[in-house]
N, C-alpha and C. Protein backbone atom coordinates (compact mmCIF):
# COMPACT_ATOMS: atom_id res chain seq x y z
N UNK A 1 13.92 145.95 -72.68
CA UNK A 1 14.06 145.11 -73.84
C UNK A 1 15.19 144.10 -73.67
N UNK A 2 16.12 144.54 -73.29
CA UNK A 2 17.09 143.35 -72.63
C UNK A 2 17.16 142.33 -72.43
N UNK A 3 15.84 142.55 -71.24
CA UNK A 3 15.71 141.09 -70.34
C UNK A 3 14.31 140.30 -71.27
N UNK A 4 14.13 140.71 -72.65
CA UNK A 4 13.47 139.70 -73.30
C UNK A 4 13.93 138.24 -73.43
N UNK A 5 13.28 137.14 -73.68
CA UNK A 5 13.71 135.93 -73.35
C UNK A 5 14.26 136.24 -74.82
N UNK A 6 14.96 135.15 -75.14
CA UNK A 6 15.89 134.73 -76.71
C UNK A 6 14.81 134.42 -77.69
N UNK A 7 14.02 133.93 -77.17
CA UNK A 7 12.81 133.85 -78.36
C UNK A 7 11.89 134.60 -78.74
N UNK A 8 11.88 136.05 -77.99
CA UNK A 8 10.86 136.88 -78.55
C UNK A 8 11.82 138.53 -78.82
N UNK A 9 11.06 139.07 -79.46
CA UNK A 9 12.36 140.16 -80.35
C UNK A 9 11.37 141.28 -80.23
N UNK A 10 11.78 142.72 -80.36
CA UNK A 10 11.27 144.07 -80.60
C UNK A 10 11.71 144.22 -81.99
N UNK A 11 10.99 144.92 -82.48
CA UNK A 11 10.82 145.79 -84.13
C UNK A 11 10.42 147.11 -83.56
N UNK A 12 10.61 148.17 -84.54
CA UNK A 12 10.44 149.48 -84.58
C UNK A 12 9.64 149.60 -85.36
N UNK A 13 8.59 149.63 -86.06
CA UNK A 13 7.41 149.99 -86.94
C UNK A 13 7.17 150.97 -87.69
N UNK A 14 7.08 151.49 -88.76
CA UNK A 14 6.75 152.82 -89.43
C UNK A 14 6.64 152.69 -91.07
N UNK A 15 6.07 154.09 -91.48
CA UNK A 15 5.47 153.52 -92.86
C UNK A 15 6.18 155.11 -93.07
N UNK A 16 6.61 154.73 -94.81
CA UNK A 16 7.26 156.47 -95.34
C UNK A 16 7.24 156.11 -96.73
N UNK A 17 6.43 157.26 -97.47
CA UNK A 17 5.93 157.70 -98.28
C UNK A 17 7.10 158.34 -99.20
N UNK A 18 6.96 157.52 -100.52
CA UNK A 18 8.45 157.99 -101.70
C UNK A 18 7.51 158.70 -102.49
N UNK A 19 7.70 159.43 -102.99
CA UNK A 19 7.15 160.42 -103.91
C UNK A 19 8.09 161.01 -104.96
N UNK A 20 7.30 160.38 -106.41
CA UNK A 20 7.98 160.94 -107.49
C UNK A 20 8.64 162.12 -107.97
N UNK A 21 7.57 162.95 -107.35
CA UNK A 21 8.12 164.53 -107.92
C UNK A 21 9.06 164.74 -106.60
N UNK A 22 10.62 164.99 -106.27
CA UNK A 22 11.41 165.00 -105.63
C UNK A 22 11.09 166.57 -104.72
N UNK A 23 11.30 165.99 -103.02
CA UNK A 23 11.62 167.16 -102.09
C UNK A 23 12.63 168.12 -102.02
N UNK A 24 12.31 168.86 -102.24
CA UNK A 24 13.27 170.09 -102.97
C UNK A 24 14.28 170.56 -101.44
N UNK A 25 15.33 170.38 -101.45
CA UNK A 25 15.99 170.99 -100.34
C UNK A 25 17.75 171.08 -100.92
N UNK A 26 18.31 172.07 -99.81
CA UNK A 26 19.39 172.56 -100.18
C UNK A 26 20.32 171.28 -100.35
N UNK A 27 21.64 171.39 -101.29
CA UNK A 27 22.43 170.30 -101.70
C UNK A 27 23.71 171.29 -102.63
N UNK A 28 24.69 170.55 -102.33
CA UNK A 28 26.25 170.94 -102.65
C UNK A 28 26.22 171.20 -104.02
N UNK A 29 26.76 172.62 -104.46
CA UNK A 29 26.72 172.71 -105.80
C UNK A 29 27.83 173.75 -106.20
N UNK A 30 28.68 173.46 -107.13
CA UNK A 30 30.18 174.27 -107.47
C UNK A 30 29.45 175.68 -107.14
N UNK A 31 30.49 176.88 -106.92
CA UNK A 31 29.78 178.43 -107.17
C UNK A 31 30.08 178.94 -108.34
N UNK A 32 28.45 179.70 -108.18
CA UNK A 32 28.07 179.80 -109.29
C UNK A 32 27.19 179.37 -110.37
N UNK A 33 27.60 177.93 -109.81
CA UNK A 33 26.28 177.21 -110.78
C UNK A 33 24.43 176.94 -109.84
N UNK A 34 23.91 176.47 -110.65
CA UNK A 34 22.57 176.49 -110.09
C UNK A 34 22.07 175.19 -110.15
N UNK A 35 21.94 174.31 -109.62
CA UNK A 35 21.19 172.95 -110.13
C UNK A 35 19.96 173.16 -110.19
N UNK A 36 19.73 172.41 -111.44
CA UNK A 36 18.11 171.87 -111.88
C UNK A 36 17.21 170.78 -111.45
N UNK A 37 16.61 171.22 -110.60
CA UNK A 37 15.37 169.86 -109.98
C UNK A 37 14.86 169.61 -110.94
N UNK A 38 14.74 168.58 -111.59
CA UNK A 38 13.33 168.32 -113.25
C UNK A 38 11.95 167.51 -112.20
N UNK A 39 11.48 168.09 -112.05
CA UNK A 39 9.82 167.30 -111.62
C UNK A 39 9.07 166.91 -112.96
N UNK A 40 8.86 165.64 -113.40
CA UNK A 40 8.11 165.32 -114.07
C UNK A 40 6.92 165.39 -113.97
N UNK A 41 5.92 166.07 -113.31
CA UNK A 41 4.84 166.90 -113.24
C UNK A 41 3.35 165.90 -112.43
N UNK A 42 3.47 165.37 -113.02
CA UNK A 42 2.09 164.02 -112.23
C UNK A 42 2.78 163.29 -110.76
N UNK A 43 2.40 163.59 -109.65
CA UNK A 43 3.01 163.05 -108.88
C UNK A 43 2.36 161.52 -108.81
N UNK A 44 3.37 160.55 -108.13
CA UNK A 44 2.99 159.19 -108.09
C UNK A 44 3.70 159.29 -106.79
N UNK A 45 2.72 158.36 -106.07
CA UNK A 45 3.51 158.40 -104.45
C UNK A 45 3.50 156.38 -104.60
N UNK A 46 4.15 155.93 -103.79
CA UNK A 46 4.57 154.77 -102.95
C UNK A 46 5.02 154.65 -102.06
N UNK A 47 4.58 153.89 -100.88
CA UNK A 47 4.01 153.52 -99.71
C UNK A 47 5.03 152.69 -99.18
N UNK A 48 5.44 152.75 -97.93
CA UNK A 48 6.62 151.47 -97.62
C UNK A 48 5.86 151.34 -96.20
N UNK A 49 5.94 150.32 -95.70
CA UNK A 49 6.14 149.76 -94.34
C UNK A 49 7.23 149.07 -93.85
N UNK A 50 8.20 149.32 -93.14
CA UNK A 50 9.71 149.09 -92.60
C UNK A 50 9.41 148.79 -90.86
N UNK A 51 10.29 147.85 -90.66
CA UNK A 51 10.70 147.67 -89.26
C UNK A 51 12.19 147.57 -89.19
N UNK A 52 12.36 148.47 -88.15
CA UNK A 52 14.05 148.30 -87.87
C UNK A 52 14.12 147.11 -86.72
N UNK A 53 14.73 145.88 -86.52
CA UNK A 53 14.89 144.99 -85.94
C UNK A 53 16.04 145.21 -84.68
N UNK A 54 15.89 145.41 -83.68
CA UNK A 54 16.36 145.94 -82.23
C UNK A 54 17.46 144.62 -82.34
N UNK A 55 17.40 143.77 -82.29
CA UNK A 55 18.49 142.65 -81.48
C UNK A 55 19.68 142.79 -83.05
N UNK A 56 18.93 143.59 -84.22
CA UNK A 56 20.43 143.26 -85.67
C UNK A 56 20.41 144.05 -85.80
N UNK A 57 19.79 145.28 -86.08
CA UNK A 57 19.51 146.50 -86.50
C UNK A 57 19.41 146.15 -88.38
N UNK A 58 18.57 145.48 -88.55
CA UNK A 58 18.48 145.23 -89.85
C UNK A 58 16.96 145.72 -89.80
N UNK A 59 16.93 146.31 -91.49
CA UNK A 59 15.48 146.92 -91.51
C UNK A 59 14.88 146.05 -92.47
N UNK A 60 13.72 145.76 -92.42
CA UNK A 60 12.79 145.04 -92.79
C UNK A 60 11.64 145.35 -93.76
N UNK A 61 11.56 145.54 -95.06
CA UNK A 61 10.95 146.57 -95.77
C UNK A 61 9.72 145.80 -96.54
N UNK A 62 8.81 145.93 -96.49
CA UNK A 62 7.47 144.99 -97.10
C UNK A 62 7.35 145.81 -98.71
N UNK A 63 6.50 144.75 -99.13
CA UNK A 63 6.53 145.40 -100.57
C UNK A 63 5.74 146.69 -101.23
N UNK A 64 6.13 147.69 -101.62
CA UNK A 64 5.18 149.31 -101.39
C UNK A 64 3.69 148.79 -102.10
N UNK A 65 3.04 149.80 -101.34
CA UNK A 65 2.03 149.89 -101.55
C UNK A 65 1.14 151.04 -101.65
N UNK A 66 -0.30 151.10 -102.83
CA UNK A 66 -0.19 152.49 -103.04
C UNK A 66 -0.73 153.40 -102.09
N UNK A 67 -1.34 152.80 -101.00
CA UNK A 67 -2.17 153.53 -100.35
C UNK A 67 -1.43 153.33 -98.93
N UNK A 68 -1.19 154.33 -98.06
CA UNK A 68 -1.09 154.22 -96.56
C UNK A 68 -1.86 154.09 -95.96
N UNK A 69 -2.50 152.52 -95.71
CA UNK A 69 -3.28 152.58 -95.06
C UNK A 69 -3.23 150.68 -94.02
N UNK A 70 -4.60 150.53 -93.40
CA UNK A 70 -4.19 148.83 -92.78
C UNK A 70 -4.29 147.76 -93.72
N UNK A 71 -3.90 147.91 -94.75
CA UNK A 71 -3.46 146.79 -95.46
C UNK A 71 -2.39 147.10 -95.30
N UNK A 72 -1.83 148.05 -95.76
CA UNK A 72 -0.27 148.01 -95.96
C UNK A 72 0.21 147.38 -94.58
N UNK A 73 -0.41 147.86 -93.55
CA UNK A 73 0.20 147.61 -92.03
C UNK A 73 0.08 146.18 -91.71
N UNK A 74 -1.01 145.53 -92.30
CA UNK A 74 -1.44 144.07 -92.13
C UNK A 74 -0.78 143.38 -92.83
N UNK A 75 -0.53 143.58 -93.99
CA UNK A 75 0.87 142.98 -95.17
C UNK A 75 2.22 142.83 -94.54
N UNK A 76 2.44 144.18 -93.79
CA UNK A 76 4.05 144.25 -93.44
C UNK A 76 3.71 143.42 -91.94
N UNK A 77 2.49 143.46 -91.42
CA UNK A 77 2.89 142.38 -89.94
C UNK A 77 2.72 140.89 -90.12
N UNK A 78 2.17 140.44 -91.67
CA UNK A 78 2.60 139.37 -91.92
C UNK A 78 3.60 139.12 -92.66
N UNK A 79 3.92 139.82 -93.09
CA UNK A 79 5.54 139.60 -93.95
C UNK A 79 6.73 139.78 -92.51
N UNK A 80 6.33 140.25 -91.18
CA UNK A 80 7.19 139.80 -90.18
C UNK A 80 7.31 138.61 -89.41
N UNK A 81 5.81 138.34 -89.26
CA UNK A 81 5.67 137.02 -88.98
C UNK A 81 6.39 135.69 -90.09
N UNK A 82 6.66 135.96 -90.95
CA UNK A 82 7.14 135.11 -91.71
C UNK A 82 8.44 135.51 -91.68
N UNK A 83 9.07 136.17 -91.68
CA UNK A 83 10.36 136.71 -91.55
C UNK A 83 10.93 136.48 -90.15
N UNK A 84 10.48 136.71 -89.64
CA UNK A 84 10.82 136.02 -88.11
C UNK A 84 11.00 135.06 -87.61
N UNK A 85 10.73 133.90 -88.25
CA UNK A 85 10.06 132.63 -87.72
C UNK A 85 10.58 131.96 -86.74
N UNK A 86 11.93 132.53 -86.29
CA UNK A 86 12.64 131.91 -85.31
C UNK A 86 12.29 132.77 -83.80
N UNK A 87 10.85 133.43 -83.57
CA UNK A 87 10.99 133.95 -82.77
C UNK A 87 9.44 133.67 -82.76
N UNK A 88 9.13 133.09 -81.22
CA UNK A 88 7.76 132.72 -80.44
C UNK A 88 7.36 134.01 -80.75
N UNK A 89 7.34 134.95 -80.44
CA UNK A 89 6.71 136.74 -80.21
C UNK A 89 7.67 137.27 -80.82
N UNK A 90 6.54 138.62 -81.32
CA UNK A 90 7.18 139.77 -81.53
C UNK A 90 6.36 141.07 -81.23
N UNK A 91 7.53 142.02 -80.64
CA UNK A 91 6.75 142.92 -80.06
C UNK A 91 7.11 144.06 -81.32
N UNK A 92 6.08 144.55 -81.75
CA UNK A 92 6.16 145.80 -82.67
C UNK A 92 5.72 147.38 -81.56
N UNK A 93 6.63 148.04 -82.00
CA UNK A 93 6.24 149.40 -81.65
C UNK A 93 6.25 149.92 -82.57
N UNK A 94 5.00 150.64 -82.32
CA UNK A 94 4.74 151.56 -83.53
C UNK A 94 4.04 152.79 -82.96
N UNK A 95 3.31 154.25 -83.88
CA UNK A 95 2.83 155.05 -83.91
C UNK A 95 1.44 154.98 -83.61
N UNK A 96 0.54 156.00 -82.97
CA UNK A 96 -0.67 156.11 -82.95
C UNK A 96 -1.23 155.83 -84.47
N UNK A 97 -0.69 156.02 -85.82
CA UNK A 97 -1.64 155.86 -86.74
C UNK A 97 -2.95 155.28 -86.76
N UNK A 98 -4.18 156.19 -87.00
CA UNK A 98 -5.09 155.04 -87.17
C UNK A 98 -5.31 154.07 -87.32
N UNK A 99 -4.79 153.61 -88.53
CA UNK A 99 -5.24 152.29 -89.31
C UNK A 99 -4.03 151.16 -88.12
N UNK A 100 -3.35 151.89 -87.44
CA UNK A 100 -2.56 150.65 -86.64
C UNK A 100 -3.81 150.01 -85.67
N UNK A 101 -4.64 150.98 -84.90
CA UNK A 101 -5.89 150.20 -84.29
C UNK A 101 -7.06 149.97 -84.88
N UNK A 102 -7.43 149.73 -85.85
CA UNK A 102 -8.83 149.59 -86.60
C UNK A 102 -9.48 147.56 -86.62
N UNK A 103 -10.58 147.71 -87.55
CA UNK A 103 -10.94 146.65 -87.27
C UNK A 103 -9.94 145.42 -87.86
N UNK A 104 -9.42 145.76 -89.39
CA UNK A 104 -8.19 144.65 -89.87
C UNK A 104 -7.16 144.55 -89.00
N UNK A 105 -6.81 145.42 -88.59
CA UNK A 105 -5.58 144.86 -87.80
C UNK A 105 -6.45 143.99 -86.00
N UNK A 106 -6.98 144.35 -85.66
CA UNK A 106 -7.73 143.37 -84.88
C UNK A 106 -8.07 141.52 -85.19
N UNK A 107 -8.35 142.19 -86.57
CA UNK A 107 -9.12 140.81 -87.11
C UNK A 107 -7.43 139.76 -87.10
N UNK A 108 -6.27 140.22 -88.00
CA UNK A 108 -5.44 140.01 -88.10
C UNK A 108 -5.12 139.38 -86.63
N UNK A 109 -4.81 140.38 -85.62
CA UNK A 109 -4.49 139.79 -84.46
C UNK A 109 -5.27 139.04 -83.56
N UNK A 110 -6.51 138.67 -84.33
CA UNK A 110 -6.90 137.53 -83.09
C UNK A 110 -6.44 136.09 -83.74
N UNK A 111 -6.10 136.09 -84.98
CA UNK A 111 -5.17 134.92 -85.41
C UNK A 111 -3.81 135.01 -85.21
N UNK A 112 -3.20 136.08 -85.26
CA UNK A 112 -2.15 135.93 -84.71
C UNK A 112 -1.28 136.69 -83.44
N UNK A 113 -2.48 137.29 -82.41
CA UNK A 113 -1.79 137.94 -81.55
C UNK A 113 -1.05 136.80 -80.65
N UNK A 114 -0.84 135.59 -80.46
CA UNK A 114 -0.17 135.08 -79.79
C UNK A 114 1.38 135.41 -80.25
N UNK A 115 1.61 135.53 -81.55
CA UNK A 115 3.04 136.01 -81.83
C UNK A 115 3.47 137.44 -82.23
N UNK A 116 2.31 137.74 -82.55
CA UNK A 116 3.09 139.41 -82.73
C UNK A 116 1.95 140.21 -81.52
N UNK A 117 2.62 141.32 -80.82
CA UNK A 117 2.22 142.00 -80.14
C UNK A 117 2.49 143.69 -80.26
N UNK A 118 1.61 144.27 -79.84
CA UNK A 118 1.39 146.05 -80.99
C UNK A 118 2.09 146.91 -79.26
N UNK A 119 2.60 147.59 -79.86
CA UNK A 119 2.93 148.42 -78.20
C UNK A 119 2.94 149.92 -79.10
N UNK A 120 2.05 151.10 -78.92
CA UNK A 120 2.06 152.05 -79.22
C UNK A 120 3.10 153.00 -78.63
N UNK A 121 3.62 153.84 -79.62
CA UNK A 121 4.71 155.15 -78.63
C UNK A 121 3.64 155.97 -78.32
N UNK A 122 4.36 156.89 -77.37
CA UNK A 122 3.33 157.99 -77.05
C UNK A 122 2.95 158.93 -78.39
N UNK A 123 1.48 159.87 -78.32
CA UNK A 123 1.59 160.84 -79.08
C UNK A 123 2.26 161.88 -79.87
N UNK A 124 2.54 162.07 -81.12
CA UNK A 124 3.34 163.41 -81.27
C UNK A 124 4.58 163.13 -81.13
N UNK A 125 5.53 162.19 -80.71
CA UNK A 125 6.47 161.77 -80.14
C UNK A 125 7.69 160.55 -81.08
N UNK A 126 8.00 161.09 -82.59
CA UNK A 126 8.65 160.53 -83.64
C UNK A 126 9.84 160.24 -82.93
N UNK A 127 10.63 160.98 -81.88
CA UNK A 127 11.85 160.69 -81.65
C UNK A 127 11.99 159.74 -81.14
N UNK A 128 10.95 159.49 -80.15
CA UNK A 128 10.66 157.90 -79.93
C UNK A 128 11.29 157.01 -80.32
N UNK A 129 10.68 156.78 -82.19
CA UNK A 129 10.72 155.22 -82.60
C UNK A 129 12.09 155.54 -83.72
N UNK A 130 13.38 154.98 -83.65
CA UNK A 130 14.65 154.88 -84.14
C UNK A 130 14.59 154.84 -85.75
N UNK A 131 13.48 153.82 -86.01
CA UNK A 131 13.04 153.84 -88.06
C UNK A 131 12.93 155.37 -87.92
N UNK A 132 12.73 156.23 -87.69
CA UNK A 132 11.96 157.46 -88.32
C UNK A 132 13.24 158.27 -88.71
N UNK A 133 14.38 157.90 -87.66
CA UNK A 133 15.98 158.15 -88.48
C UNK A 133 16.11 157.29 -89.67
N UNK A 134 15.82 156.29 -89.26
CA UNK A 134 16.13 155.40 -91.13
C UNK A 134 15.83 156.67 -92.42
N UNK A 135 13.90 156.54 -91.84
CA UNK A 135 13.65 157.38 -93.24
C UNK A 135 13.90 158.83 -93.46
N UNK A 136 14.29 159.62 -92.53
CA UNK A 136 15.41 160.79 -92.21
C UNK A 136 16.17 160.84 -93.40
N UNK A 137 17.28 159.87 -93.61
CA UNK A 137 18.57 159.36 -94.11
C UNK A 137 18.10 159.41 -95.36
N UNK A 138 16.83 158.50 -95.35
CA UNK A 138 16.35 158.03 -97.12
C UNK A 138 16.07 159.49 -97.64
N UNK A 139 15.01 160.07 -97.16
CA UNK A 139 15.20 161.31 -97.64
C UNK A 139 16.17 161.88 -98.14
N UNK A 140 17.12 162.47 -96.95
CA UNK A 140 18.17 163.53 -97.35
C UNK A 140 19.14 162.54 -98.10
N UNK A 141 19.50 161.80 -98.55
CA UNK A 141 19.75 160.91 -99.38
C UNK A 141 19.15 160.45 -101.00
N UNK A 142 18.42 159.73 -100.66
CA UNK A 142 17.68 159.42 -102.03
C UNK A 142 16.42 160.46 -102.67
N UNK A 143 15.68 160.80 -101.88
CA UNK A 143 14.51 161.25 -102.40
C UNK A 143 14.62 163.08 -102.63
N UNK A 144 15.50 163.42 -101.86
CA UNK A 144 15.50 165.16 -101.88
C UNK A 144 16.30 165.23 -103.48
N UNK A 145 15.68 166.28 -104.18
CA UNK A 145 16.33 166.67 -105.49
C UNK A 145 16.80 165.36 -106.14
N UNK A 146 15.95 164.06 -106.03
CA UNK A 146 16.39 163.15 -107.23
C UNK A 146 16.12 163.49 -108.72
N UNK A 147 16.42 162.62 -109.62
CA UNK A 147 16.08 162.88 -110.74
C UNK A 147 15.81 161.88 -111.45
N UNK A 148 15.05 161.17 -110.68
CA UNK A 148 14.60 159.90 -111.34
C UNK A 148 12.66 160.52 -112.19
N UNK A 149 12.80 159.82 -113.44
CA UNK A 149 11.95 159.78 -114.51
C UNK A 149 10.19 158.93 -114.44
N UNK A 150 10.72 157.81 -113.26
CA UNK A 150 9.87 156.93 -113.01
C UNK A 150 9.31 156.06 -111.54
N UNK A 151 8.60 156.40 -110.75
CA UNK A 151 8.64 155.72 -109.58
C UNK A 151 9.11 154.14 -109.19
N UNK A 152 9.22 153.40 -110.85
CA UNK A 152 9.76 151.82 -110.01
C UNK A 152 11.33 152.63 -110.70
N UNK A 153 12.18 153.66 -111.21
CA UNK A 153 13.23 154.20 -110.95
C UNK A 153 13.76 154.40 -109.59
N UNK A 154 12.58 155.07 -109.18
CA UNK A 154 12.83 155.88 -107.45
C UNK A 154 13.14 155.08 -106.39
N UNK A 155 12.12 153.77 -106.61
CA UNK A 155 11.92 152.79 -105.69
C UNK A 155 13.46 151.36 -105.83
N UNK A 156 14.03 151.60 -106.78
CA UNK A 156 14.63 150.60 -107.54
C UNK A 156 16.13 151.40 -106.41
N UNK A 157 16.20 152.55 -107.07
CA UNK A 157 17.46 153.32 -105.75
C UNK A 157 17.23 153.79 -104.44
N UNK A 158 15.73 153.57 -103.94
CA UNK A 158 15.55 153.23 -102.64
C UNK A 158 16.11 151.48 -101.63
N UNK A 159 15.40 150.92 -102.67
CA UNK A 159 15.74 149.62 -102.14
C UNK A 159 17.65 149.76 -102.30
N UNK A 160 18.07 149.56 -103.01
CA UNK A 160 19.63 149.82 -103.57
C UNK A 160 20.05 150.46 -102.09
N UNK A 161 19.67 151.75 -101.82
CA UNK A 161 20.18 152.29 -100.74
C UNK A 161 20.16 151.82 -98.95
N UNK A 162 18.93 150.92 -99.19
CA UNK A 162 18.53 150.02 -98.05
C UNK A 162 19.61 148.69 -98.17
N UNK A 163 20.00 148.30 -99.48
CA UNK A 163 21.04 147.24 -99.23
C UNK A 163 22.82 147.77 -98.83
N UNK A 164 22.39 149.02 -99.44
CA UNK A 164 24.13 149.32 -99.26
C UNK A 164 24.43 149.87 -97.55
N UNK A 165 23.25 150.51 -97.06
CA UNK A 165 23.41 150.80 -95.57
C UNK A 165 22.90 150.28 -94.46
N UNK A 166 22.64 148.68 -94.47
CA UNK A 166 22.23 148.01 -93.49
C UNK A 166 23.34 147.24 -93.65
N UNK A 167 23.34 146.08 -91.93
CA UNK A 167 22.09 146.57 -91.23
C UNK A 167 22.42 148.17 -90.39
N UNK A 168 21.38 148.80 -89.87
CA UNK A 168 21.17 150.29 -89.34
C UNK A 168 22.04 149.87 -88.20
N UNK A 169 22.16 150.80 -87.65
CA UNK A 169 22.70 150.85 -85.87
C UNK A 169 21.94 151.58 -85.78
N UNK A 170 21.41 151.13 -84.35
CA UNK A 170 20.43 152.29 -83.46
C UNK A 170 21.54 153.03 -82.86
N UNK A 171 22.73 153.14 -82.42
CA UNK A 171 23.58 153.63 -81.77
C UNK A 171 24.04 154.81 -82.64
N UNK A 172 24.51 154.13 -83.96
CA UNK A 172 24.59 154.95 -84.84
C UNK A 172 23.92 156.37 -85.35
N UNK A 173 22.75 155.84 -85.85
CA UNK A 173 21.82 156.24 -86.18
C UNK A 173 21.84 157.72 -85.24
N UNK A 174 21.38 157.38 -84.22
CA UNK A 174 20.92 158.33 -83.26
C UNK A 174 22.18 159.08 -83.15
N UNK A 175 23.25 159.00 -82.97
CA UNK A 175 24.24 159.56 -82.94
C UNK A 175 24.22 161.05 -84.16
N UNK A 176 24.31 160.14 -85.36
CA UNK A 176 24.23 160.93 -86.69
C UNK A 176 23.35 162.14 -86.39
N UNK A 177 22.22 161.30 -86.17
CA UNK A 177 21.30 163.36 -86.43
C UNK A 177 21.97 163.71 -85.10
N UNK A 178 21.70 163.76 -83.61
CA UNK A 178 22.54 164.40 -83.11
C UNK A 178 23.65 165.39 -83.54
N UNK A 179 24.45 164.97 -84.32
CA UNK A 179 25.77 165.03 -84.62
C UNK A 179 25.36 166.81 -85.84
């Protein structure tokens, strides 16, 4: 990735799923006392597509969507292409997901594969791609035992949390879970 010319850039690719009714996991609490998870009972999920940007480490977040699927993926690779614009190519790595090889994203890239280009990680293989620490963080952070009432609540202190901790370090990052 290095020896990329100045005009073409790597992204990290990945899509993570916020869900209303909060992931229940352990969290700091005086002794003695017990905290209360409140699940408001109907789950509502929302959809993100994120790229972590290799040359800033800034993450790149398209607008949620309800379904995980190649729209969402086709939305967020044109919301890079436009976000990018100072860069001839871009190489996205991303996951085997289906909908990353199907017929929309084809269709998509024969108009624009001259600037964006798809490079799959191997199988099974999350440690791979550096976003998947991003949404690590968001989790054990925002989404485990929240207590938000409303998904544009949830999503409102997701984004919030994406402005207060960018841009990411991949150096970082990787360090942290390590750590």
């Amino acid at each position: 990735m290095r020896a990329l010319p100045a005009d073409e850039t790597v992204v990290f690719e990945d899509e993570v799923d916020i869900h209303l009714n909060p992931k229940i996991g352990s969290c700091w609490m005086p002794r003695g006392e017990q905290t209360h998870v409140v699940t408001p009972g109907n789950n509502e999920k929302r959809h993100l597509a994120g790229s972590l940007h290799w040359r800033t480490g800034t993450l790149l977040v398209s607008y949620p969507g309800p379904q995980r699927n190649a729209q969402l993926f086709v939305n967020h690779l044109d919301d890079l292409r436009c976000r990018l614009r100072c860069y001839r190519r871009i190489h996205v790595v991303c996951d085997n997901a289906r909908f990353h090889d199907c017929r929309l994203v084809h269709d998509y890239l024969r108009q624009w594969g001259s600037r964006i280009v798809l490079h799959f990680i191997p199988t099974y293989a999350p440690e791979t791609n550096p976003i998947e620490r991003v949404w690590w963080h968001l989790h054990e952070t925002i989404t485990r035992n929240h207590r938000c009432r409303s998904i544009e609540d949830l999503l409102d202190q997701t984004f919030e949390w994406f402005d207060a901790h960018g841009p990411f370090d991949l150096e970082t990052i990787a360090y942290n879970v390590a750590a």
